[in-house]
N, C-alpha and C. Protein backbone atom coordinates (compact mmCIF):
# COMPACT_ATOMS: atom_id res chain seq x y z
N UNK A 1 13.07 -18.18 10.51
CA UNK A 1 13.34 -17.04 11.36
C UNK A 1 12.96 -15.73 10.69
N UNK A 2 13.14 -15.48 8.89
CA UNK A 2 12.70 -14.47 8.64
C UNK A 2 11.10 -14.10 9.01
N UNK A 3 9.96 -15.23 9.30
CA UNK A 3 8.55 -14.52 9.52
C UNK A 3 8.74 -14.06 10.79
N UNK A 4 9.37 -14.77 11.67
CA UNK A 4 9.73 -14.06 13.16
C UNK A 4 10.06 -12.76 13.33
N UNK A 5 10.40 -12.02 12.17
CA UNK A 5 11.26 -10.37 12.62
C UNK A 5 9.98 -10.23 11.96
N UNK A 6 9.83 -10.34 10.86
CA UNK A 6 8.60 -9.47 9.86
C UNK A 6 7.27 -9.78 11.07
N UNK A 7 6.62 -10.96 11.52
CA UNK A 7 5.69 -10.41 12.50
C UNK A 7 5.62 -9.56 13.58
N UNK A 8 7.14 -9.65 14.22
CA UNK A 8 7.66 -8.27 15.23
C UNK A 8 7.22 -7.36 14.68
N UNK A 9 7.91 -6.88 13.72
CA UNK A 9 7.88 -5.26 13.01
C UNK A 9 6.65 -5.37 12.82
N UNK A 10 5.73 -6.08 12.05
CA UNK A 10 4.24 -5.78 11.83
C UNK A 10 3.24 -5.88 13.20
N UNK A 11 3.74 -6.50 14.07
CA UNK A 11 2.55 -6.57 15.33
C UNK A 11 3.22 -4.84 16.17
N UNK A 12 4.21 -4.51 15.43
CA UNK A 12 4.34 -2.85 16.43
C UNK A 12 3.80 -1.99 15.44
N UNK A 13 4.07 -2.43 14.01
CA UNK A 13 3.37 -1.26 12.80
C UNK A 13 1.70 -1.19 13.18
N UNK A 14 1.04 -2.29 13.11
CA UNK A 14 -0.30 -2.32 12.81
C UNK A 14 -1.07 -3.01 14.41
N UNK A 15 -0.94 -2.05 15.09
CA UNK A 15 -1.40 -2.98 16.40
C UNK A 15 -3.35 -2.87 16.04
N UNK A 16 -4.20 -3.49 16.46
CA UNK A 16 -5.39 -3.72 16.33
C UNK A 16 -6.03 -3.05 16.91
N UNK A 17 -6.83 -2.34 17.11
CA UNK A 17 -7.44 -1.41 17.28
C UNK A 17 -8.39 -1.23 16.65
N UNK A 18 -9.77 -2.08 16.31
CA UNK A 18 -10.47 -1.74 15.31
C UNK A 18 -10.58 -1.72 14.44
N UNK A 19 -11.62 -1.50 13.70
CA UNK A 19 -11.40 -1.00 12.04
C UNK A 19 -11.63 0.51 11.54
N UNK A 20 -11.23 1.15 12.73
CA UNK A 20 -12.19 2.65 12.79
C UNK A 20 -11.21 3.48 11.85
N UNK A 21 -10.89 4.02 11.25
CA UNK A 21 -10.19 4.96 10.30
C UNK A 21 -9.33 5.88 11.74
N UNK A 22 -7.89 5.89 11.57
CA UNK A 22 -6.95 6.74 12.14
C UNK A 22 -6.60 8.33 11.71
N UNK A 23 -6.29 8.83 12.43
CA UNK A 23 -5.78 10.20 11.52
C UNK A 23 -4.94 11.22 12.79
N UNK A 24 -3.73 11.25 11.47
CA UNK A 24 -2.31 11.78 12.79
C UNK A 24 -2.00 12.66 13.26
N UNK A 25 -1.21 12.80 14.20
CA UNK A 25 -1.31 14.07 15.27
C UNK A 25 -0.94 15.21 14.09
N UNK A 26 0.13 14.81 12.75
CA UNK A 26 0.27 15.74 12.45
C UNK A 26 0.35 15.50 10.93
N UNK A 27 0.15 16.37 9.98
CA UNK A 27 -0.05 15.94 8.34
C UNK A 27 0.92 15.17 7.47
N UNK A 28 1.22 14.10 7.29
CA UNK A 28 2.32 13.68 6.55
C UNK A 28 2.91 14.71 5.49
N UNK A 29 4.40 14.63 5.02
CA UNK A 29 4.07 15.28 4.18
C UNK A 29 4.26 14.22 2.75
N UNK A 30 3.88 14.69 1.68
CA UNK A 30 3.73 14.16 0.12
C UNK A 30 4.86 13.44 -0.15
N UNK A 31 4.45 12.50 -1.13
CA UNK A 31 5.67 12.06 -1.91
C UNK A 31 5.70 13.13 -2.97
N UNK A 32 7.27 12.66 -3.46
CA UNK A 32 7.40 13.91 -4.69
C UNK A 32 6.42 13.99 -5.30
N UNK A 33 5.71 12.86 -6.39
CA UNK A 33 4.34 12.72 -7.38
C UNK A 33 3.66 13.33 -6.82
N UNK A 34 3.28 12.81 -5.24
CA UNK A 34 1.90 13.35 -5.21
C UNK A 34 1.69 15.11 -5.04
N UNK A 35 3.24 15.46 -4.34
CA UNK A 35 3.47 17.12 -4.69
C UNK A 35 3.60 17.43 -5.47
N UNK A 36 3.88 16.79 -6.93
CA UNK A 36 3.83 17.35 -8.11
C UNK A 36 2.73 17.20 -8.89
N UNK A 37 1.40 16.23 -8.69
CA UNK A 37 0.54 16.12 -9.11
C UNK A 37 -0.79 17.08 -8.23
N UNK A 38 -0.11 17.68 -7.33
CA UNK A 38 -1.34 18.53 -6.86
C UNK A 38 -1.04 19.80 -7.03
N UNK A 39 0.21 20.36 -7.81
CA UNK A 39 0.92 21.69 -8.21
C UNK A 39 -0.29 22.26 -9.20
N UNK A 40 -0.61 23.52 -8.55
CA UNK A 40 -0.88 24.62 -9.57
C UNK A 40 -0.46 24.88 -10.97
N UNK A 41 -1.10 24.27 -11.98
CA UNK A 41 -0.46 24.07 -13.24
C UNK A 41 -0.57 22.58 -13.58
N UNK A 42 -0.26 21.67 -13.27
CA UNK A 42 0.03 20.05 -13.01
C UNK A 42 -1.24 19.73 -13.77
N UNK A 43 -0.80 19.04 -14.81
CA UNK A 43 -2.25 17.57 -15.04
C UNK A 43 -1.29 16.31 -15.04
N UNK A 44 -2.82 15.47 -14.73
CA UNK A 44 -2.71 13.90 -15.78
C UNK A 44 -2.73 13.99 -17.20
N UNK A 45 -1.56 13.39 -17.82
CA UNK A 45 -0.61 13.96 -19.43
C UNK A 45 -1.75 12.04 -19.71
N UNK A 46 -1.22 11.44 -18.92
CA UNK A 46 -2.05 10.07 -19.06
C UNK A 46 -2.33 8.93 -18.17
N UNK A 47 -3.71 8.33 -18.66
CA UNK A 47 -3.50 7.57 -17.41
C UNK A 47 -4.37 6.24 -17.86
N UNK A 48 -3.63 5.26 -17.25
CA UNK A 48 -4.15 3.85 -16.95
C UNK A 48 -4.81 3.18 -16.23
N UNK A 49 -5.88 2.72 -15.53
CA UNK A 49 -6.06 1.47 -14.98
C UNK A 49 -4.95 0.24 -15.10
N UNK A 50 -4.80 -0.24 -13.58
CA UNK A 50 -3.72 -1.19 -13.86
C UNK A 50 -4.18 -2.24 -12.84
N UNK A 51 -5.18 -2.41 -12.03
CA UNK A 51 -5.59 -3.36 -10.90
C UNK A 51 -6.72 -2.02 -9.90
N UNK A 52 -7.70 -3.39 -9.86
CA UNK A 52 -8.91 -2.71 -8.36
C UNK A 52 -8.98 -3.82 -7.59
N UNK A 53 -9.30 -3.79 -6.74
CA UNK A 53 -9.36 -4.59 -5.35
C UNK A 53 -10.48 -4.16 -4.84
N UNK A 54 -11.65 -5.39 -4.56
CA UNK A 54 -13.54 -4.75 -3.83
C UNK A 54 -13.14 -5.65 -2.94
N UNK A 55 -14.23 -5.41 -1.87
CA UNK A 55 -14.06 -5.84 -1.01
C UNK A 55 -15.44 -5.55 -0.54
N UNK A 56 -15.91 -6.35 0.84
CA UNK A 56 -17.24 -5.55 1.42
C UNK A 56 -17.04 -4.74 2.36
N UNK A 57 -15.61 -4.50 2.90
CA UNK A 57 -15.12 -3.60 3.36
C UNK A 57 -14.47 -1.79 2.65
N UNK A 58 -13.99 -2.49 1.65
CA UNK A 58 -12.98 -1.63 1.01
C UNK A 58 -13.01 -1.92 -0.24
N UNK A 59 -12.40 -0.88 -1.12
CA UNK A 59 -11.96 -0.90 -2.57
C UNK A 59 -10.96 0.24 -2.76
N UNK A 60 -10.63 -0.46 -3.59
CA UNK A 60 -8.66 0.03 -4.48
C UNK A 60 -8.99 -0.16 -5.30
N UNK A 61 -8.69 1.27 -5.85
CA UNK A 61 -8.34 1.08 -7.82
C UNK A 61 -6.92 1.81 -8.13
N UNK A 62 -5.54 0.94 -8.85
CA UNK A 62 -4.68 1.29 -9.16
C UNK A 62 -4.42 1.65 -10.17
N UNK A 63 -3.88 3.09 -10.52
CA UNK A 63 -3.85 3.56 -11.34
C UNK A 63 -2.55 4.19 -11.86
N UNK A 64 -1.40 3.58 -13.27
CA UNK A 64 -0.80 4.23 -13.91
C UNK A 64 -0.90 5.42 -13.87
N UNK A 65 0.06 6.42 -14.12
CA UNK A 65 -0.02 7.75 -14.53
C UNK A 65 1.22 8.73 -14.83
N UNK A 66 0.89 9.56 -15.77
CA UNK A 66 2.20 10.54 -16.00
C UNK A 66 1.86 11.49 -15.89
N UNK A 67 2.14 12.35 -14.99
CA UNK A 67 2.04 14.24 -14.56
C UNK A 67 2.97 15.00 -15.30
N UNK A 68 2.36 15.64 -15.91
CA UNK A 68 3.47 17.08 -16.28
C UNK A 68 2.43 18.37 -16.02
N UNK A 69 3.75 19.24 -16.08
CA UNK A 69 3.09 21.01 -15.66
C UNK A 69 3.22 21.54 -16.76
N UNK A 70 3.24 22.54 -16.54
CA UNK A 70 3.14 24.15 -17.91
C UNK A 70 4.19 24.25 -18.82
N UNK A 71 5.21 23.74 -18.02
CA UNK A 71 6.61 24.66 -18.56
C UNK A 71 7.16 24.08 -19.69
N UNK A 72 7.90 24.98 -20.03
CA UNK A 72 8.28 24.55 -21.61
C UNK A 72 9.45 23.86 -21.42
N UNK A 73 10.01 23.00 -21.84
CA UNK A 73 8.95 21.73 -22.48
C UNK A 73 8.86 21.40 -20.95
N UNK A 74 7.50 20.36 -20.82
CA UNK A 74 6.89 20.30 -19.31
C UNK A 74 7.92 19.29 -18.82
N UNK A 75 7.93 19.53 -17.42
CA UNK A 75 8.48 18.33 -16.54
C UNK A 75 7.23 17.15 -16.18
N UNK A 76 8.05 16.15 -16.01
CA UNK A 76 6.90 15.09 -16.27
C UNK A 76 7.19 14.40 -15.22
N UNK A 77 6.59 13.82 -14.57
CA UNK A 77 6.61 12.70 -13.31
C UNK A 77 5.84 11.19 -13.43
N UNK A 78 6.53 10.36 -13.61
CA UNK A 78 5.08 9.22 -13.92
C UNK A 78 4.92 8.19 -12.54
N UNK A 79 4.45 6.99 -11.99
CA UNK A 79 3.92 6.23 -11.45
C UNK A 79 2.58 5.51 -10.92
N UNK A 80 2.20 5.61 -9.50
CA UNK A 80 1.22 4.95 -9.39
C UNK A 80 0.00 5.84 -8.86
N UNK A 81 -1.06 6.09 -9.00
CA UNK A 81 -1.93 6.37 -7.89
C UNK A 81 -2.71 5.32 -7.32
N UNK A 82 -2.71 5.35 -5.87
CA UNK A 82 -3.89 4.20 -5.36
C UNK A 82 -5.02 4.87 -5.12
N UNK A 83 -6.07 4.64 -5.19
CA UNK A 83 -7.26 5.43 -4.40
C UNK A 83 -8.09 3.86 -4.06
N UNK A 84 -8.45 4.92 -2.37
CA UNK A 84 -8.45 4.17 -1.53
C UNK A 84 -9.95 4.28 -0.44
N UNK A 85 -10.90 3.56 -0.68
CA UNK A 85 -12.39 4.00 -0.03
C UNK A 85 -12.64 3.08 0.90
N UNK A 86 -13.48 3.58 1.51
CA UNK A 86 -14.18 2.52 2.93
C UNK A 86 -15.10 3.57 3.04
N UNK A 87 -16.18 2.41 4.11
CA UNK A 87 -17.64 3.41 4.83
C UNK A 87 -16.66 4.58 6.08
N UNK A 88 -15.29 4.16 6.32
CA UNK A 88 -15.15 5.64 6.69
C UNK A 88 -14.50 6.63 6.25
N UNK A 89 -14.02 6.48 5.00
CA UNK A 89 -13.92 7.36 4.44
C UNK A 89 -12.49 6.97 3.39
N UNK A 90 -11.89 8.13 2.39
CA UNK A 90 -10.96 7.49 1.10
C UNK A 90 -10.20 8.64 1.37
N UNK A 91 -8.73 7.79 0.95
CA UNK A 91 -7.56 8.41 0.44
C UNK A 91 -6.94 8.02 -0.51
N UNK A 92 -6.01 9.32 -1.40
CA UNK A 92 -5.14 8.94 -2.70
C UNK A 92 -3.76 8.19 -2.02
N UNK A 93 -2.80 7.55 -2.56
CA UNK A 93 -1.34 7.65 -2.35
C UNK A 93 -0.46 7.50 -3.43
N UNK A 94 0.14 8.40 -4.08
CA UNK A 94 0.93 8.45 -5.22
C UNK A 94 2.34 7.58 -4.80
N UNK A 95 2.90 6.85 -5.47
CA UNK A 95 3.50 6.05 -5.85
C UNK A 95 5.12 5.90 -6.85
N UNK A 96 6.22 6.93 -6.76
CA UNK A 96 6.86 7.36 -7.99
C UNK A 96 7.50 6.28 -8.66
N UNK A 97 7.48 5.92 -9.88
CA UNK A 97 8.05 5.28 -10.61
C UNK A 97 9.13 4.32 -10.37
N UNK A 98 9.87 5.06 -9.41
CA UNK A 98 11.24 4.49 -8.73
C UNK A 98 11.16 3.46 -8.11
N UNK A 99 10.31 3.95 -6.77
CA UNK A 99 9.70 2.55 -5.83
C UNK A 99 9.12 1.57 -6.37
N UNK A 100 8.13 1.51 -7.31
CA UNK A 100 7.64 0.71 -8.17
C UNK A 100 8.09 -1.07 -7.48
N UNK A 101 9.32 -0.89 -8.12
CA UNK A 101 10.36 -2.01 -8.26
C UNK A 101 9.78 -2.89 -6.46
N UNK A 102 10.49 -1.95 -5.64
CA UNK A 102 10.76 -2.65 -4.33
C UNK A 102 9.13 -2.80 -3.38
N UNK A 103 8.15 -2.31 -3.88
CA UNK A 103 6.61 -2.39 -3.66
C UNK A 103 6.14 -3.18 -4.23
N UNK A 104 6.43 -3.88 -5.61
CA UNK A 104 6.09 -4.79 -5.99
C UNK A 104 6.43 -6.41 -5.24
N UNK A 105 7.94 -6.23 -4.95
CA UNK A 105 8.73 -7.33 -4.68
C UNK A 105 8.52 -7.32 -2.88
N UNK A 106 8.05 -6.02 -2.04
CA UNK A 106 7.54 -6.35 -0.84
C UNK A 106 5.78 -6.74 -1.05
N UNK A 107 5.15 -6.96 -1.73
CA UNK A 107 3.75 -7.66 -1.86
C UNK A 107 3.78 -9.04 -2.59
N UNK A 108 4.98 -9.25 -3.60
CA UNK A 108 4.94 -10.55 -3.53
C UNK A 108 5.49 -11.41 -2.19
N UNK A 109 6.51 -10.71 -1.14
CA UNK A 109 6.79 -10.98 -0.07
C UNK A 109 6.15 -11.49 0.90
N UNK A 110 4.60 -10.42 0.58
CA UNK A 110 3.85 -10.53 1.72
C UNK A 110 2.74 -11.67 1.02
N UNK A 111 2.88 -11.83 0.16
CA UNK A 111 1.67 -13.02 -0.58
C UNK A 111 2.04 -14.62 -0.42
N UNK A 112 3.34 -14.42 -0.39
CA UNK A 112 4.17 -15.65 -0.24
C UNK A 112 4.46 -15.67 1.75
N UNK A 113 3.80 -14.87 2.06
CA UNK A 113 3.71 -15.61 3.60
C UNK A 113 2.65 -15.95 3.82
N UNK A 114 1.94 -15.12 3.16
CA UNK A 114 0.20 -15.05 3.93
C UNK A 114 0.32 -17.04 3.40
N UNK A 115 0.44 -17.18 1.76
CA UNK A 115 0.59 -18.82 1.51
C UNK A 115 0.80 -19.55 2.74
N UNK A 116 1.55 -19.45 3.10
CA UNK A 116 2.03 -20.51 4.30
C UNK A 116 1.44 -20.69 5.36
N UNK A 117 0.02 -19.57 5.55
CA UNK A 117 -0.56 -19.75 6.72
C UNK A 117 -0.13 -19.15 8.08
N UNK A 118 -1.39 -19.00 8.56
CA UNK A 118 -1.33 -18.52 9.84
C UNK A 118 -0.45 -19.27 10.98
N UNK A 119 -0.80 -20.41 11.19
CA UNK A 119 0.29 -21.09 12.26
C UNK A 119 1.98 -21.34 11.53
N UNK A 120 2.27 -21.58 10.34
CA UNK A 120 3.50 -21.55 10.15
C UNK A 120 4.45 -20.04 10.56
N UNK A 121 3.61 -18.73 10.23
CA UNK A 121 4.13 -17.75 10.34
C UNK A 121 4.14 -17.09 11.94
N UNK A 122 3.55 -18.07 12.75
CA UNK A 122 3.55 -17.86 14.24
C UNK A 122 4.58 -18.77 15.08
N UNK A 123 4.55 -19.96 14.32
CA UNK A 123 5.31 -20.38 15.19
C UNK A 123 4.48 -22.04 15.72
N UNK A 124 3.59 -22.28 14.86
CA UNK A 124 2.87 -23.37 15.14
C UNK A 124 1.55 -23.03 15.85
N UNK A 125 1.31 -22.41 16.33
CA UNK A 125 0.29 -21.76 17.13
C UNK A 125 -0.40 -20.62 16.78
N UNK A 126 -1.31 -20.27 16.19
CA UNK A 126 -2.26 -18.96 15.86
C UNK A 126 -2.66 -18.44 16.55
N UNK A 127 -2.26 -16.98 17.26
CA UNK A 127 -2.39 -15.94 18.21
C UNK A 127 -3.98 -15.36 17.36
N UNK A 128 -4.66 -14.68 18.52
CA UNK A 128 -5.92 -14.01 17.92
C UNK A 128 -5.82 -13.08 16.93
N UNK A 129 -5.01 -12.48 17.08
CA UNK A 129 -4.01 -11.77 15.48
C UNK A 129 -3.13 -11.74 15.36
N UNK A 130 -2.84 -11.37 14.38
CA UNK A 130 -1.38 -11.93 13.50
C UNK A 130 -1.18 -11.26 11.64
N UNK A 131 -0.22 -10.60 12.25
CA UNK A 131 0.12 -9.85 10.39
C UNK A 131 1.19 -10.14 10.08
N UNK A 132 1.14 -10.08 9.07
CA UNK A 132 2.46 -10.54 7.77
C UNK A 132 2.62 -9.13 7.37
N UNK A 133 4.06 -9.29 6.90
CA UNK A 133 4.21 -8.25 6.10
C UNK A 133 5.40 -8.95 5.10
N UNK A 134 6.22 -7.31 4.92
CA UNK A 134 8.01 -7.55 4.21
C UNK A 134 8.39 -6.49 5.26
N UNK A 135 9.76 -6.67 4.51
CA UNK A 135 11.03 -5.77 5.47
C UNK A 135 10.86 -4.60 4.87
N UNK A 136 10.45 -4.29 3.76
CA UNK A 136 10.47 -2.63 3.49
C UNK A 136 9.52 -1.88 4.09
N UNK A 137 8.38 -2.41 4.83
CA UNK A 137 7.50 -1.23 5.89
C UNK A 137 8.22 -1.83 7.46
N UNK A 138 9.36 -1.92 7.48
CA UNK A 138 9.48 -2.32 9.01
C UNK A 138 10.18 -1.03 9.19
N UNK A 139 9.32 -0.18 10.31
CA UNK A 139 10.03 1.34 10.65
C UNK A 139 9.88 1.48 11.78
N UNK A 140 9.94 0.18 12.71
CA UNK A 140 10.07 0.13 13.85
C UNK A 140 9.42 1.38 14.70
N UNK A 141 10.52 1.97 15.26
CA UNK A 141 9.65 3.13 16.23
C UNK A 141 10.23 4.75 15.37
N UNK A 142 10.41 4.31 14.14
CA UNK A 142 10.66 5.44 13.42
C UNK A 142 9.76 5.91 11.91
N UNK A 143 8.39 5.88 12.48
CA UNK A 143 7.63 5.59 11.28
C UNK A 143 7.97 7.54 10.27
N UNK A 144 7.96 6.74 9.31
CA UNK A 144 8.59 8.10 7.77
C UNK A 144 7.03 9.18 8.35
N UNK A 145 7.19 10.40 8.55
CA UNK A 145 6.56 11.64 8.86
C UNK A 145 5.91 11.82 6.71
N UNK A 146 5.63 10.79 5.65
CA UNK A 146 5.33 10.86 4.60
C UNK A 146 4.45 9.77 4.09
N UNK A 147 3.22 10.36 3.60
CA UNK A 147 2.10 10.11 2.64
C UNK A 147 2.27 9.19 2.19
N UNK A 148 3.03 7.83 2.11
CA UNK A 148 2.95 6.83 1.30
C UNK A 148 1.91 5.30 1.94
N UNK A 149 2.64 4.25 1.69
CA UNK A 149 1.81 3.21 1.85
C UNK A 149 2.50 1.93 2.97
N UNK A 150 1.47 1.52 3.81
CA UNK A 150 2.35 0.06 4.17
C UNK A 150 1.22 -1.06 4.03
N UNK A 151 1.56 -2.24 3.95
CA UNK A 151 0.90 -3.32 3.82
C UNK A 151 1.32 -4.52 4.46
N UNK A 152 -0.27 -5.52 4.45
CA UNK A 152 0.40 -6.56 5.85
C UNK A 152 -0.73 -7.71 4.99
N UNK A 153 -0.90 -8.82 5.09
CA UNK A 153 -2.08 -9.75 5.42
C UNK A 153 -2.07 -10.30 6.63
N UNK A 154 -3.31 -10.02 7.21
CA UNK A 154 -4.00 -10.19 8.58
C UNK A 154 -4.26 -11.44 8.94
N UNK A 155 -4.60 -12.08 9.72
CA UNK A 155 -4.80 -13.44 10.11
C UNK A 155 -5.83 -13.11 11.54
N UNK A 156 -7.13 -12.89 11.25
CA UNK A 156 -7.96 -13.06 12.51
C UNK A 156 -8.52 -14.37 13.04
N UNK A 157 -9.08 -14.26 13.87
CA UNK A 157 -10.43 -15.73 14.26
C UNK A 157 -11.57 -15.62 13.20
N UNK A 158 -11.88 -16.10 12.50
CA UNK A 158 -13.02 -15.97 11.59
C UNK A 158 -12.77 -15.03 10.03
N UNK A 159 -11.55 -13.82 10.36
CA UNK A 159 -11.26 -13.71 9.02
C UNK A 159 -9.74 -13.50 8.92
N UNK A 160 -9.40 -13.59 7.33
CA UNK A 160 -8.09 -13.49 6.67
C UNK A 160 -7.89 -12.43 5.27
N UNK A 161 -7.10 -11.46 5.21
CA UNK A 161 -7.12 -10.85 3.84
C UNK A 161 -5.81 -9.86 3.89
N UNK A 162 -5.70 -8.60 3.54
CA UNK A 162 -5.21 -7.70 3.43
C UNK A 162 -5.59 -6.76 4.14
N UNK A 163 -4.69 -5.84 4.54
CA UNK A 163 -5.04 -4.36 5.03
C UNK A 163 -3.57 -3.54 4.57
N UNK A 164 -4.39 -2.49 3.66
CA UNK A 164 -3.84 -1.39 3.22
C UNK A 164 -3.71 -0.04 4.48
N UNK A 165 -2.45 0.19 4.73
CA UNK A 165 -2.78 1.39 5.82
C UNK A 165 -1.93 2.85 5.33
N UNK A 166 -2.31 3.63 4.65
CA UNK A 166 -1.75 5.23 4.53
C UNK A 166 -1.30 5.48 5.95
N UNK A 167 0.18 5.80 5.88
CA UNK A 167 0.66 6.73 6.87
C UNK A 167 0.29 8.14 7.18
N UNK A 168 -0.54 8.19 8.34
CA UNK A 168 -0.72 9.14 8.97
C UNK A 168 -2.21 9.13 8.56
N UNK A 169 -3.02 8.62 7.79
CA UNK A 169 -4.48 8.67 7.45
C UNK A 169 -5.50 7.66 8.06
N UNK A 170 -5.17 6.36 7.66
CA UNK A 170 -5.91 5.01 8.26
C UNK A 170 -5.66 3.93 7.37
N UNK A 171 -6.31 2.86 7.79
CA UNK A 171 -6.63 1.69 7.29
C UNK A 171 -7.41 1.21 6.15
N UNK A 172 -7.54 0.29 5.26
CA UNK A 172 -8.35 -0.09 3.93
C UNK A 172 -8.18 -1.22 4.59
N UNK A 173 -9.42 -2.26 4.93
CA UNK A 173 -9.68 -3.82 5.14
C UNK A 173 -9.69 -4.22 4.10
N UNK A 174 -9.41 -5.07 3.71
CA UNK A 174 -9.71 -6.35 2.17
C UNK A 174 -9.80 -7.58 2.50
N UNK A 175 -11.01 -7.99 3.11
CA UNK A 175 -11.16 -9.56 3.85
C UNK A 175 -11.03 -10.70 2.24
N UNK A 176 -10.43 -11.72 2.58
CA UNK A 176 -10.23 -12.56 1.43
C UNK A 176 -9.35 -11.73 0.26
N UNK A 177 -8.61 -11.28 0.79
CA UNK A 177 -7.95 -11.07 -0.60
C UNK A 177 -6.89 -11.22 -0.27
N UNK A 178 -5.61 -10.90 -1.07
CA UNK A 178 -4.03 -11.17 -1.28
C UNK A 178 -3.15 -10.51 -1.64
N UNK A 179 -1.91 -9.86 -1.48
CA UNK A 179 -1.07 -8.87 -2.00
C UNK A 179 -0.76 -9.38 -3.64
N UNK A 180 -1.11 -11.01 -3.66
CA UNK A 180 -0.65 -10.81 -5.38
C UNK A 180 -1.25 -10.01 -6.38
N UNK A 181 -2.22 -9.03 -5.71
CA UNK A 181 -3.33 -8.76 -6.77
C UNK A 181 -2.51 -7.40 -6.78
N UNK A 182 -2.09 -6.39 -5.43
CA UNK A 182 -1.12 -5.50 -5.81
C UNK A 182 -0.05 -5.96 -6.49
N UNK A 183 0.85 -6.58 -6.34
CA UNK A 183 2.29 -7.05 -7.10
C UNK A 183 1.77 -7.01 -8.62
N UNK A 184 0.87 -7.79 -9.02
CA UNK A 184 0.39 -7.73 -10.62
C UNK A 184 -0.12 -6.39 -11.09
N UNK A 185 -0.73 -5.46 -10.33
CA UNK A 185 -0.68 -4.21 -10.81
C UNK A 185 0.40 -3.28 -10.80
N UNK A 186 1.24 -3.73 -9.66
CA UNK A 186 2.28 -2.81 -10.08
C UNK A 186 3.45 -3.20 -11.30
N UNK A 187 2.84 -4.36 -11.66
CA UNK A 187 3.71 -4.92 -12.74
C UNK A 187 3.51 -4.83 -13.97
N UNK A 188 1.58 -4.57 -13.90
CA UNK A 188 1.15 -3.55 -15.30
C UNK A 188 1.32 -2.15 -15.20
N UNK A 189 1.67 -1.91 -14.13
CA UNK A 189 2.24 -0.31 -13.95
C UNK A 189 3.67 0.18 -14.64
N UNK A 190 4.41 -0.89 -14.36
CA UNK A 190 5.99 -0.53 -14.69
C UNK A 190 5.83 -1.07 -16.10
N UNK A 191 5.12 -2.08 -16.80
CA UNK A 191 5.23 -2.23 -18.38
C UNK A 191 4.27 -1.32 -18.99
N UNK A 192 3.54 -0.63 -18.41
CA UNK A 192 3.05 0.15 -19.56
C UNK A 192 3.97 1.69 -19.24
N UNK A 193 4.13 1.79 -18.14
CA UNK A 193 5.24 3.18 -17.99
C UNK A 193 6.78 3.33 -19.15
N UNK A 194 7.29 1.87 -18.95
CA UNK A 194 7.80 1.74 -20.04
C UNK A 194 7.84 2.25 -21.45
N UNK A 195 6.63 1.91 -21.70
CA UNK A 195 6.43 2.03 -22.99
C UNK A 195 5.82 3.58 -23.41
N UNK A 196 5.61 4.65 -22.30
CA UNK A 196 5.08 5.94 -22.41
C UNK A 196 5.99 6.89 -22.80
């Protein structure tokens, strides 16, 4: 019964429509990082590679990082950046340290359904589409007015993979691929943050 709610919430999150790049009536606004990493004053103090994702659609490269500003002694912010390309076009989404945890554990969520296949997660029967997700992007008819991330694996006629979608920006396709490849970066994300 749990793939039963998670395909609800994902067949109202991600209805199909193409692969054309979206963009919202109105500007999300930032996560903290990413408002603190675009501050007047603000650098990258350091930064990692931690996972990329190609695709012939799309590519992701995940990236560690710690922001601090000017001030004495600087305030510092650390987590993730994603950057995010397609032929129609790329976006960043910063990531704070905090979430880390529950982004990791909703992509192993979603890796461990996509496993089971398309007809188990329907119901025995494979609809012409069909997404997986977790419970932490289910925002029903209250999607967050903020810059972050949701994720699903897709189940078409002819293809299967990932799709990355920025709120309020668009979509990243990843045909053949798998959320374990996010979960393991965000897991070299949180051990090397650790250790910074």
């Amino acid at each position: 019964m749990k793939f039963t709610g998670t395909l609800i919430v994902l067949l109202s999150i991600l209805p199909v429509a193409g692969q054309a790049q979206t963009v919202a009536a109105s500007t999300p606004q930032p996560t903290p990082l990413e408002a603190f990493a675009k501050q007047t004053g603000s650098r990258v103090a350091w930064s990692s590679e931690v996972g990329r994702i190609d695709s012939k659609e799309g590519h992701a490269v995940i990236t560690a990082l710690a922001v601090e500003d000017n001030a004495q002694p600087p305030d510092r912010l650390r987590g993730v950046r994603i950057d995010l390309s397609d032929q129609d076009g790329k976006d960043q989404v910063y990531l704070g340290e905090e979430t880390l945890p529950a982004f990791k554990n909703a992509f192993d969520e979603i890796s461990q359904s996509a496993a089971h296949g398309c007809a188990s997660n329907s119901g025995d029967v494979c609809p012409p589409s069909l997404f997986v997700g977790a419970a932490l992007f289910w925002y029903a008819d209250r999607v967050p007015n903020v810059h972050t991330l949701t994720t699903a694996h897709y189940f078409r006629q002819g293809s299967t993979g990932l799709v990355l979608q920025t709120i309020g920006v668009g979509r990243f396709w990843f045909p053949d691929q798998d959320a374990s490849r996010l979960s393991a970066a965000m897991a070299r994300a949180m051990d090397q943050l650790k250790r910074r």
